[in-house]
C-alpha atoms as a PDB file:
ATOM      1  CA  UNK A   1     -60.827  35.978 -11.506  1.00  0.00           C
ATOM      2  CA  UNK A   2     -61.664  38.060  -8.796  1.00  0.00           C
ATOM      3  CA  UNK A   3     -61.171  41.692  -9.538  1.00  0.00           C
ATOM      4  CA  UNK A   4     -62.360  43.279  -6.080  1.00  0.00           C
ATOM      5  CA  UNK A   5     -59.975  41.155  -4.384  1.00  0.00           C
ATOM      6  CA  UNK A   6     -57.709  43.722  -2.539  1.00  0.00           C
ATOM      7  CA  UNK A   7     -54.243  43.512  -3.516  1.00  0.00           C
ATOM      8  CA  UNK A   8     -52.727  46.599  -1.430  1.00  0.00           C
ATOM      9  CA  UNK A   9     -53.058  48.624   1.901  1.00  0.00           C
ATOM     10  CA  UNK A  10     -53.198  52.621   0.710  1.00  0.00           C
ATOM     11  CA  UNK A  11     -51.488  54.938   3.355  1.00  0.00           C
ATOM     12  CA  UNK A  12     -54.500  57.314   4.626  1.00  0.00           C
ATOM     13  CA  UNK A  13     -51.639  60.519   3.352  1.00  0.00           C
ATOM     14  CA  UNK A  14     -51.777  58.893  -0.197  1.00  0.00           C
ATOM     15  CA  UNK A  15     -55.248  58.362  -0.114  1.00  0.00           C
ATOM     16  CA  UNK A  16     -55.519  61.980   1.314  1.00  0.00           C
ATOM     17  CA  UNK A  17     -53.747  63.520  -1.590  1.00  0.00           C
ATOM     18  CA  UNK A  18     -55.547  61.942  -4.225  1.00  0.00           C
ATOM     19  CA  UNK A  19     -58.961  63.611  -2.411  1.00  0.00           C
ATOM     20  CA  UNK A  20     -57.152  66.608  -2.533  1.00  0.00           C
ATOM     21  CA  UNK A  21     -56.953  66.720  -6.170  1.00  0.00           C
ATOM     22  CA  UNK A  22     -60.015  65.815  -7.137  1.00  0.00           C
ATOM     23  CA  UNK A  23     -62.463  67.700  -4.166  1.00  0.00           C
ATOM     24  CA  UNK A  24     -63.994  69.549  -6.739  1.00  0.00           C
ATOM     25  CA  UNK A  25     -64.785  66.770  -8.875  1.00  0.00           C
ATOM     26  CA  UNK A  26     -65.953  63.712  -6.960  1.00  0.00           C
ATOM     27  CA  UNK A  27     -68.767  62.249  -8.674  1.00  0.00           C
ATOM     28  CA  UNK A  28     -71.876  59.955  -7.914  1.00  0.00           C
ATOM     29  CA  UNK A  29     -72.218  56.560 -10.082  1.00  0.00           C
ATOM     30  CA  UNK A  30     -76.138  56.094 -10.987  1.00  0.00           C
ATOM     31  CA  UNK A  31     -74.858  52.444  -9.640  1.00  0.00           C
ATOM     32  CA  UNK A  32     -73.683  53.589  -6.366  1.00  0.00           C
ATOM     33  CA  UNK A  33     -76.883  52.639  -4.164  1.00  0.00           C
ATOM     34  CA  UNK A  34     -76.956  49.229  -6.060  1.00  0.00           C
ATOM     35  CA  UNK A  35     -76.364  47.526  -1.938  1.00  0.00           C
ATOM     36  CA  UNK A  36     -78.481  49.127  -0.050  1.00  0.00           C
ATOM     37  CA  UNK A  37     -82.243  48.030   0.541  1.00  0.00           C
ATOM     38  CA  UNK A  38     -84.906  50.610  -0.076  1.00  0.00           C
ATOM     39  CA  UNK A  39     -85.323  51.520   2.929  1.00  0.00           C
ATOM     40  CA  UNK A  40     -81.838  52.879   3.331  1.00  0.00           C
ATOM     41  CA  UNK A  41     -81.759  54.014  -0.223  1.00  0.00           C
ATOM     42  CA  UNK A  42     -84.450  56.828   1.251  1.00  0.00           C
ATOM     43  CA  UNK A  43     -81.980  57.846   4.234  1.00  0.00           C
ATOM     44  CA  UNK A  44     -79.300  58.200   1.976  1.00  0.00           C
ATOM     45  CA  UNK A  45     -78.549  61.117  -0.339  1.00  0.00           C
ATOM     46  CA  UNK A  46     -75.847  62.153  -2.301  1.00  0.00           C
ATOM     47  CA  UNK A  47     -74.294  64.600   0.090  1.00  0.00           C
ATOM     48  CA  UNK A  48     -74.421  61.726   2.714  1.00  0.00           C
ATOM     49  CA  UNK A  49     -72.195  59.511   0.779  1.00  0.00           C
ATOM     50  CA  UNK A  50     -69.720  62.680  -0.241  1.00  0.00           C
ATOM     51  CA  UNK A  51     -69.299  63.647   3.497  1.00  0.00           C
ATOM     52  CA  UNK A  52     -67.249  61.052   4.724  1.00  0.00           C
ATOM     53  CA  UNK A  53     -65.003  60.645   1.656  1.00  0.00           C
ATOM     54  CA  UNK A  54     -64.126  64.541   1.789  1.00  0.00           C
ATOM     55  CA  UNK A  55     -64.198  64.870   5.645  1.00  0.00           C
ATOM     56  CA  UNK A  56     -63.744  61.727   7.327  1.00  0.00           C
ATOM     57  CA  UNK A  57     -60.107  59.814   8.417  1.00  0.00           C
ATOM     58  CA  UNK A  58     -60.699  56.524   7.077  1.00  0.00           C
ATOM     59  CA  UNK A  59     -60.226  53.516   9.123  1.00  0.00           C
ATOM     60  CA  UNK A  60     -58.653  51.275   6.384  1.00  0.00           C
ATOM     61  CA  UNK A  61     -58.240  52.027   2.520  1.00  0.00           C
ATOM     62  CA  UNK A  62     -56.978  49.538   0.175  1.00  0.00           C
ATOM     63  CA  UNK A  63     -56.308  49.016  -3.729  1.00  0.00           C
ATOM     64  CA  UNK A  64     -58.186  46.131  -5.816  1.00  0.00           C
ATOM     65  CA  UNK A  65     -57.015  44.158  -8.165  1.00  0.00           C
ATOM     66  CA  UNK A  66     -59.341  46.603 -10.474  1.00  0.00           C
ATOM     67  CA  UNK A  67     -57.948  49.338 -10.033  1.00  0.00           C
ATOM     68  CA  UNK A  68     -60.557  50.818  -7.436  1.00  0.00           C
ATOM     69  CA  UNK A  69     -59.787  52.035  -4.295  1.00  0.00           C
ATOM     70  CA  UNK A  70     -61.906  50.360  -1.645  1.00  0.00           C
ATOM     71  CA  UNK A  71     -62.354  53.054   1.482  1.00  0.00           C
ATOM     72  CA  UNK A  72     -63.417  51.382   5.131  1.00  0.00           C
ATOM     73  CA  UNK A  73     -65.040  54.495   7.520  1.00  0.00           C
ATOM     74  CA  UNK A  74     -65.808  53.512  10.722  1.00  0.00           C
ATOM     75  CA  UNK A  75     -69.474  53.699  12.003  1.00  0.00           C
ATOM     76  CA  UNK A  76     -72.151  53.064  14.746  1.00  0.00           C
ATOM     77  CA  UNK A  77     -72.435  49.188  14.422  1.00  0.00           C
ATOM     78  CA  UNK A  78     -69.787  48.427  11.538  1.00  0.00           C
ATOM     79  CA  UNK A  79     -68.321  50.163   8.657  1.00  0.00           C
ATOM     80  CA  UNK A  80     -69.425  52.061   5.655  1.00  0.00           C
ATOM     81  CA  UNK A  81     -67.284  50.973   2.994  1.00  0.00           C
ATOM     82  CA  UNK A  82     -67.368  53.247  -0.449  1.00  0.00           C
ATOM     83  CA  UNK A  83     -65.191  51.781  -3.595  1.00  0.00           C
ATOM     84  CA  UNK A  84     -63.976  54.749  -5.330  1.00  0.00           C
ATOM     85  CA  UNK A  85     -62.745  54.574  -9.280  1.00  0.00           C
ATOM     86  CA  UNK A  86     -60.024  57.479 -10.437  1.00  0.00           C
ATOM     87  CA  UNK A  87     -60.771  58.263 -13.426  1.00  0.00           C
ATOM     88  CA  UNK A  88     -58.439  60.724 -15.390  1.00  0.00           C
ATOM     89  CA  UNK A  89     -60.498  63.914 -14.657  1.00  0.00           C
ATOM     90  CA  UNK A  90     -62.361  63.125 -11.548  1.00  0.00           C
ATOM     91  CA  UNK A  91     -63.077  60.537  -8.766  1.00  0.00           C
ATOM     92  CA  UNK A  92     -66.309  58.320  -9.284  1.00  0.00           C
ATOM     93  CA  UNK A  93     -68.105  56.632  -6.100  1.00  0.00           C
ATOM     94  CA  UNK A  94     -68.721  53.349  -7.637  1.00  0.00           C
ATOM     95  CA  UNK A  95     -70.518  51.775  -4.722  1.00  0.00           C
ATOM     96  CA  UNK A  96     -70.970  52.353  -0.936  1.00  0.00           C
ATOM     97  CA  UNK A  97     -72.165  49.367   1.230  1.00  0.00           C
ATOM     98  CA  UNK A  98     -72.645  48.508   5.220  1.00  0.00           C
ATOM     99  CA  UNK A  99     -69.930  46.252   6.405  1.00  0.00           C
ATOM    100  CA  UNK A 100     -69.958  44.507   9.504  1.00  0.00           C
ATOM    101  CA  UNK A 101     -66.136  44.174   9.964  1.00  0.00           C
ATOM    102  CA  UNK A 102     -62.702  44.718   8.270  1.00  0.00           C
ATOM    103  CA  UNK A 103     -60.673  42.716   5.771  1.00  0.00           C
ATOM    104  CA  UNK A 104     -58.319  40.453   6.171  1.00  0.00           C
ATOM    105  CA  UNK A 105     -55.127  41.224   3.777  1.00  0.00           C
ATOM    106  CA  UNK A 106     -53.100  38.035   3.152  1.00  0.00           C
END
């Protein structure tokens, strides 16, 4: 069973709403830089990966079958994709990850 599959386009106003809510209380999974190699994990901080999701359009944002929202920012080279769990209280960046293109949505 693949839970990550993506099961539903999010309109960017929806998506924008739910930011909204929660801007004060986006938090950082320990898990988050699980993707990235080392040397990335040393450009990267915290603030990096909260920009985009609080001040960036996104290109594409979908829903998994988890639950999750999966958030596609467009970048120098490919994407920056950050999967994004609401949680009752608060948003939690799961994981963020380099992507080299979009997904296809059957």
């Amino acid at each position: 069973m693949n839970t990550t599959k993506i099961v539903k386009k999010i309109d960017k106003e929806e998506f924008s709403r739910l930011i909204q809510k929660h801007k004060g209380s986006i938090i950082i999974s320990p898990h988050s830089f699980d993707h990235l190699g080392i040397a990335q994990r040393k450009k990267f901080t915290e603030e990096d990966l909260l920009k985009p999701v609080k001040n960036k359009n996104p290109t594409f944002i979908g829903l998994q079958k988890n639950g999750r929202y999966i958030v596609f920012f467009k970048e120098k080279g490919g994407y920056l994709v950050i999967i994004i769990a609401d949680k009752i209280q608060k948003l939690e960046i799961v994981t963020f990850m380099n992507k080299d293109n979009l997904p296809i949505i059957k």
